[in-house]
Protein backbone atom coordinates (compact mmCIF):
# COMPACT_ATOMS: atom_id res chain seq x y z
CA UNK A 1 230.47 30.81 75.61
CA UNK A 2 228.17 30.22 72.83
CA UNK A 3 226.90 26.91 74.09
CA UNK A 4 225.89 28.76 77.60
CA UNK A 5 224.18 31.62 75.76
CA UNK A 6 222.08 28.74 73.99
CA UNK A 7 221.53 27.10 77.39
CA UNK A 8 220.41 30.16 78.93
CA UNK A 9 217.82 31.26 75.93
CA UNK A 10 216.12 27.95 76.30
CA UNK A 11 215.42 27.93 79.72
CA UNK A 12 214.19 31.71 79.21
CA UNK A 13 211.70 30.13 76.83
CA UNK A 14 210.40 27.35 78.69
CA UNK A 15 210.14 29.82 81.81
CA UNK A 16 207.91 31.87 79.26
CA UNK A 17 205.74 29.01 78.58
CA UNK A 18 205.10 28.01 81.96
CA UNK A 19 203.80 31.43 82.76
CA UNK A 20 201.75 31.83 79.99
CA UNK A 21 200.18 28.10 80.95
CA UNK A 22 199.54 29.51 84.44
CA UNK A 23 198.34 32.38 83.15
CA UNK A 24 195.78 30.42 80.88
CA UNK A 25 195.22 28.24 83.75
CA UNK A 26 194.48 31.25 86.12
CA UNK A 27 191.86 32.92 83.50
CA UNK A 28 190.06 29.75 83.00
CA UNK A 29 189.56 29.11 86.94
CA UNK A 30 188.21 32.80 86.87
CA UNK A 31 185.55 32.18 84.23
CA UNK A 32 184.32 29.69 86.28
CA UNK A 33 180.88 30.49 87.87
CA UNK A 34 180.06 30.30 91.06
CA UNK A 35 176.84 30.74 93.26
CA UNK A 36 176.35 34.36 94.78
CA UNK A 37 175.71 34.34 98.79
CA UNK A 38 172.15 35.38 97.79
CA UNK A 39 171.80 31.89 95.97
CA UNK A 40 173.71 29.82 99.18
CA UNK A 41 171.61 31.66 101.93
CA UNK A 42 167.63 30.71 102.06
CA UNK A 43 165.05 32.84 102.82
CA UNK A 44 164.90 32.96 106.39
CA UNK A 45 168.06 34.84 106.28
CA UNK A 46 166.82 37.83 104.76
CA UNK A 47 163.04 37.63 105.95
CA UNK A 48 163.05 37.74 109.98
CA UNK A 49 158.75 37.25 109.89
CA UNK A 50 159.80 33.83 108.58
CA UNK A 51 162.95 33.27 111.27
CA UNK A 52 160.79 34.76 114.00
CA UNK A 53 157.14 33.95 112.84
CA UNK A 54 153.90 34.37 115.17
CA UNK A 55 152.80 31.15 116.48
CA UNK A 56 149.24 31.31 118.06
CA UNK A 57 148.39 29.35 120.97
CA UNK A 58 146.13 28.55 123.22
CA UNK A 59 147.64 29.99 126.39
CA UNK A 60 145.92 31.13 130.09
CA UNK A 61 144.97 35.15 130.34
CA UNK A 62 145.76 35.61 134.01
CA UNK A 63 144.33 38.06 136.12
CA UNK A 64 145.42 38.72 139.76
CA UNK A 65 143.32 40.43 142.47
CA UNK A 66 145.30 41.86 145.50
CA UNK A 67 143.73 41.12 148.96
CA UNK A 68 144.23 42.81 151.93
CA UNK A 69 144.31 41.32 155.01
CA UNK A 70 141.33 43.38 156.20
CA UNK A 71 139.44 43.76 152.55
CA UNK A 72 135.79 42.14 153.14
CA UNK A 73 133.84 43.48 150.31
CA UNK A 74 134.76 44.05 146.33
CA UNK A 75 134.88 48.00 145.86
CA UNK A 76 133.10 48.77 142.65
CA UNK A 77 136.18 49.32 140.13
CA UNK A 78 137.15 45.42 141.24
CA UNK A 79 133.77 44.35 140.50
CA UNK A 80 133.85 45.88 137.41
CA UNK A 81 136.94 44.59 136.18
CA UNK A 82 136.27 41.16 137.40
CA UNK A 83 133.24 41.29 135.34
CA UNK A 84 134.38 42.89 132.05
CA UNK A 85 137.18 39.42 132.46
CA UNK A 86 134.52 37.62 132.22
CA UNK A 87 132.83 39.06 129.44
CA UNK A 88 136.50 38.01 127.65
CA UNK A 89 136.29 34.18 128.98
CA UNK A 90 132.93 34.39 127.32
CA UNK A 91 133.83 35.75 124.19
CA UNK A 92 137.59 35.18 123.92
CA UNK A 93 137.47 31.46 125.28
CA UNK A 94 135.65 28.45 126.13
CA UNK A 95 133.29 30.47 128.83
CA UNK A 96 135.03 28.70 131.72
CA UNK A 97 136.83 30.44 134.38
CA UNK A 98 139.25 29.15 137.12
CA UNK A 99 139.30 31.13 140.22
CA UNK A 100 142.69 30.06 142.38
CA UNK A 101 142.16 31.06 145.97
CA UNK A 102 145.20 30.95 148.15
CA UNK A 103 145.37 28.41 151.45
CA UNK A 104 147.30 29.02 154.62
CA UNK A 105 148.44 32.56 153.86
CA UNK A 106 147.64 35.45 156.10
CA UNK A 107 144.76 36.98 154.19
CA UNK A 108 142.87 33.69 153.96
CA UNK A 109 140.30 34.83 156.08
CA UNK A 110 139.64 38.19 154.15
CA UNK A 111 139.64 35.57 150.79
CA UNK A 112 136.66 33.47 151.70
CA UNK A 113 134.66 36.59 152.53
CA UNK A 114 134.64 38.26 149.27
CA UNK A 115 134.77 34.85 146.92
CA UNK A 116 130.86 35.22 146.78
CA UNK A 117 131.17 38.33 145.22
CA UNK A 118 134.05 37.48 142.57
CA UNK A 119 131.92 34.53 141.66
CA UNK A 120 128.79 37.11 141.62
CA UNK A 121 131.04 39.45 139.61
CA UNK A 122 132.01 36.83 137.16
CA UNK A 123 128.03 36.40 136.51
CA UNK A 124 127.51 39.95 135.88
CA UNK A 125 129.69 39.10 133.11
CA UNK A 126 128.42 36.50 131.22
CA UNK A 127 130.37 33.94 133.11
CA UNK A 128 127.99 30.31 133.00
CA UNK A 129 127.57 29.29 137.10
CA UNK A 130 128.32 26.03 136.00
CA UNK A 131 131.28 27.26 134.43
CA UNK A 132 133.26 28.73 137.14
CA UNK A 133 135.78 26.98 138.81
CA UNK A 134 136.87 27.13 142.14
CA UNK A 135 140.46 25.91 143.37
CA UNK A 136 143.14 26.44 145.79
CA UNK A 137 147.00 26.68 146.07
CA UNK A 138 148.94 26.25 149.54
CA UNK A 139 150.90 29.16 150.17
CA UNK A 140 154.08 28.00 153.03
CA UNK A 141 154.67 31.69 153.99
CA UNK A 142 151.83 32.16 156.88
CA UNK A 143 152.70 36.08 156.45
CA UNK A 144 152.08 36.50 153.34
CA UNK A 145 149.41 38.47 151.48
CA UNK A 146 148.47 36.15 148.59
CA UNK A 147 146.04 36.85 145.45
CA UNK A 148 142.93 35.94 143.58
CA UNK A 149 143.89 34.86 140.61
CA UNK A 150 141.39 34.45 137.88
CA UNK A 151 142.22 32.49 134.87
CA UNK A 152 141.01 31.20 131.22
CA UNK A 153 142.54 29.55 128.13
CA UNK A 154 142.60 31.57 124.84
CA UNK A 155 144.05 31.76 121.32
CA UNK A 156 147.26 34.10 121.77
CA UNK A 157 150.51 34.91 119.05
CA UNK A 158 154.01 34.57 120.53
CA UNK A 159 156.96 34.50 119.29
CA UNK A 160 159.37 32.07 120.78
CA UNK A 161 163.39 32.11 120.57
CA UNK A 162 163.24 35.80 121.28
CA UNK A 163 166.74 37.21 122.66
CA UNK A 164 168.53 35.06 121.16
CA UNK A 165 172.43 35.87 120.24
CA UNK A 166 174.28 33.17 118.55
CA UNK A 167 176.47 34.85 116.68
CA UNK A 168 176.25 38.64 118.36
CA UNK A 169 176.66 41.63 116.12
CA UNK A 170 179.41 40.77 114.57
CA UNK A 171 180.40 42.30 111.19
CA UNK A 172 178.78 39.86 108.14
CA UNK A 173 180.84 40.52 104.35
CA UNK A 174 177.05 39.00 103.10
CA UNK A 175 175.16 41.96 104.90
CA UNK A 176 172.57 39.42 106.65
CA UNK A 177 170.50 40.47 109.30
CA UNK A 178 171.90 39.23 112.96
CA UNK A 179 169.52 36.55 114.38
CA UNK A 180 167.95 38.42 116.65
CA UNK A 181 166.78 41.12 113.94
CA UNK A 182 163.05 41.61 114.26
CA UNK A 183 162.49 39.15 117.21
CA UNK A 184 160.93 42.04 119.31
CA UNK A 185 158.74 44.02 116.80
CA UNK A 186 157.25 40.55 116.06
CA UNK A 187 156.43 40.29 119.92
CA UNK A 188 155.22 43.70 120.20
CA UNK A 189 152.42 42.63 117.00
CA UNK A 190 151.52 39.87 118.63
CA UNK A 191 150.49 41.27 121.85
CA UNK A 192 148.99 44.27 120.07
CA UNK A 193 146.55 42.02 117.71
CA UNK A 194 142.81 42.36 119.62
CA UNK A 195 142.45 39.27 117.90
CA UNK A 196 145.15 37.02 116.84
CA UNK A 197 142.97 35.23 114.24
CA UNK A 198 143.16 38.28 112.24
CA UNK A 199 146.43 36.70 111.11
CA UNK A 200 145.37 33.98 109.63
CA UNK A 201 142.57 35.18 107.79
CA UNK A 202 140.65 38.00 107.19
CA UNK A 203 136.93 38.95 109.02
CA UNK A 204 134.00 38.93 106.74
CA UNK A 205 132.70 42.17 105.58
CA UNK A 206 129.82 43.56 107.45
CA UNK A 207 126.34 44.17 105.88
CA UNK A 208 126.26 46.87 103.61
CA UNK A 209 124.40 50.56 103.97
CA UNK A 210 120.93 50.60 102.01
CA UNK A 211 120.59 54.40 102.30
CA UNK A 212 123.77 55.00 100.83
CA UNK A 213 123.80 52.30 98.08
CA UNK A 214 120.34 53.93 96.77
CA UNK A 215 122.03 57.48 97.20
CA UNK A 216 124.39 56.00 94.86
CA UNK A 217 122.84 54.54 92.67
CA UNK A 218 120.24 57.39 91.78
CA UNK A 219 122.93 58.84 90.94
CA UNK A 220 124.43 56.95 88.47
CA UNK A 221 121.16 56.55 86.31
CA UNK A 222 121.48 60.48 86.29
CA UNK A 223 125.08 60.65 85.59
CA UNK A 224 126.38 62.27 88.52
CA UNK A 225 129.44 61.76 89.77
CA UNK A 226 128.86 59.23 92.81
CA UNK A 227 132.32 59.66 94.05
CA UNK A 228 132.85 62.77 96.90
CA UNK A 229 134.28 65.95 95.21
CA UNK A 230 137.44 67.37 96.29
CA UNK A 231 138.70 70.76 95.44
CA UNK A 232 141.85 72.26 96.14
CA UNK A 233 143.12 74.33 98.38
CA UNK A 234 139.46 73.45 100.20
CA UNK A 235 140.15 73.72 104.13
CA UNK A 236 143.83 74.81 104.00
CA UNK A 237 145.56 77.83 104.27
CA UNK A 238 149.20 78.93 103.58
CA UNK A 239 151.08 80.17 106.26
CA UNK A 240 152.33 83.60 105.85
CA UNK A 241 155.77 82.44 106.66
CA UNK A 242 156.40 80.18 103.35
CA UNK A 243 154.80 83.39 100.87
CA UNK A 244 157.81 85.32 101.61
């Protein structure tokens, strides 16, 4: 009886030591560091103007003119938009425009009758003689009403890769932003920029205003204030509503 007490209060202790070695084990695998997501992920994943960035290009700016069947002459609001796309080709792109004229369609007729005036139009503009371009495209449908359409190359921003899902909206325990985050507001900018090289660089500053740079300085050698004064309450009013 005494000898299976002993037995049993040694294997108690070496079951004690185990767990404490486990237990020392355990705590030094904890202190271990490792890398956070933030460090693992790169930038792209938490900036979406760098996953989705604006590309510019040099893409065609398209403009269609419907003809009817029985339209002989440009009305006036045609000629004027024909014209002020001109003005662009000139001042947006090389100067040269293409003007695509559709063959075998039903309204061919009614085409060849008022490409004088486009091409007049275009002038009005700023549009080079030389530099407009006349071509055709066959159209199989013999019913069909087919347009004008006038065309030149210019710098644009796009954003490609736009609606795309690879992974959904799926719940992330990192918190990054699904792919697709951003894609459209980045399109939207694009399209809204007058000028796209705007994002590369800034315009120079204009001349400056003589009149008011003397104005200013007279003042200075005076010691006047050459800032605009601004007193409260100036120009406002509170209503009777927030006094009570």
């Amino acid at each position: 009886m005494k000898r299976l007490q002993t037995i049993t209060s040694k294997c108690g202790t070496a079951k004690s030591k185990s767990t404490l070695m486990f237990g020392v084990l355990f705590l030094v695998a904890a202190c271990q560091s490792k890398p956070s997501y933030v460090e693992q992920q790169s930038i792209t994943d938490f900036d979406y103007r760098k996953r989705h960035p604006i590309v510019l290009t040099e893409a065609p700016e398209n403009f269609d003119i419907p003809v009817a069947g029985e339209m002989r002459n440009l009305n006036g609001s045609l000629k004027v938009a024909v014209a002020a796309f001109g003005q662009e080709a000139k001042n947006d792109g090389s100067g040269f425009v293409e003007v695509l004229v559709p063959s075998g369609s039903a309204n061919e007729a009614a085409v060849r009758a008022i490409s004088p005036q486009i091409r007049a139009a275009l002038k009005d503009g700023g549009v080079v003689a030389d530099h407009i371009v006349m071509r055709s495209y066959t159209v199989s449908d013999l019913a069909a009403t087919a347009p004008v359409r006038l065309s030149f190359m210019r710098v644009k921003g796009s954003v490609r890769d736009c609606g795309n899902w690879p992974d959904g909206m799926a719940s992330d325990s990192q918190n990054l932003d699904y792919h697709n985050f951003g894609c459209a507001s980045q399109a939207n900018l694009a399209a809204m920029v007058d000028n796209p090289t705007d994002l590369l660089r800034p315009r120079p500053m204009g001349p400056t205003d003589p009149v008011r740079t003397n104005v200013i300085l007279a003042k200075h050698r005076t010691g006047e204030v050459t800032a605009g004064q601004y007193e409260t309450g100036v120009g406002t009013s509170v209503s009777a509503v927030a006094n009570n």
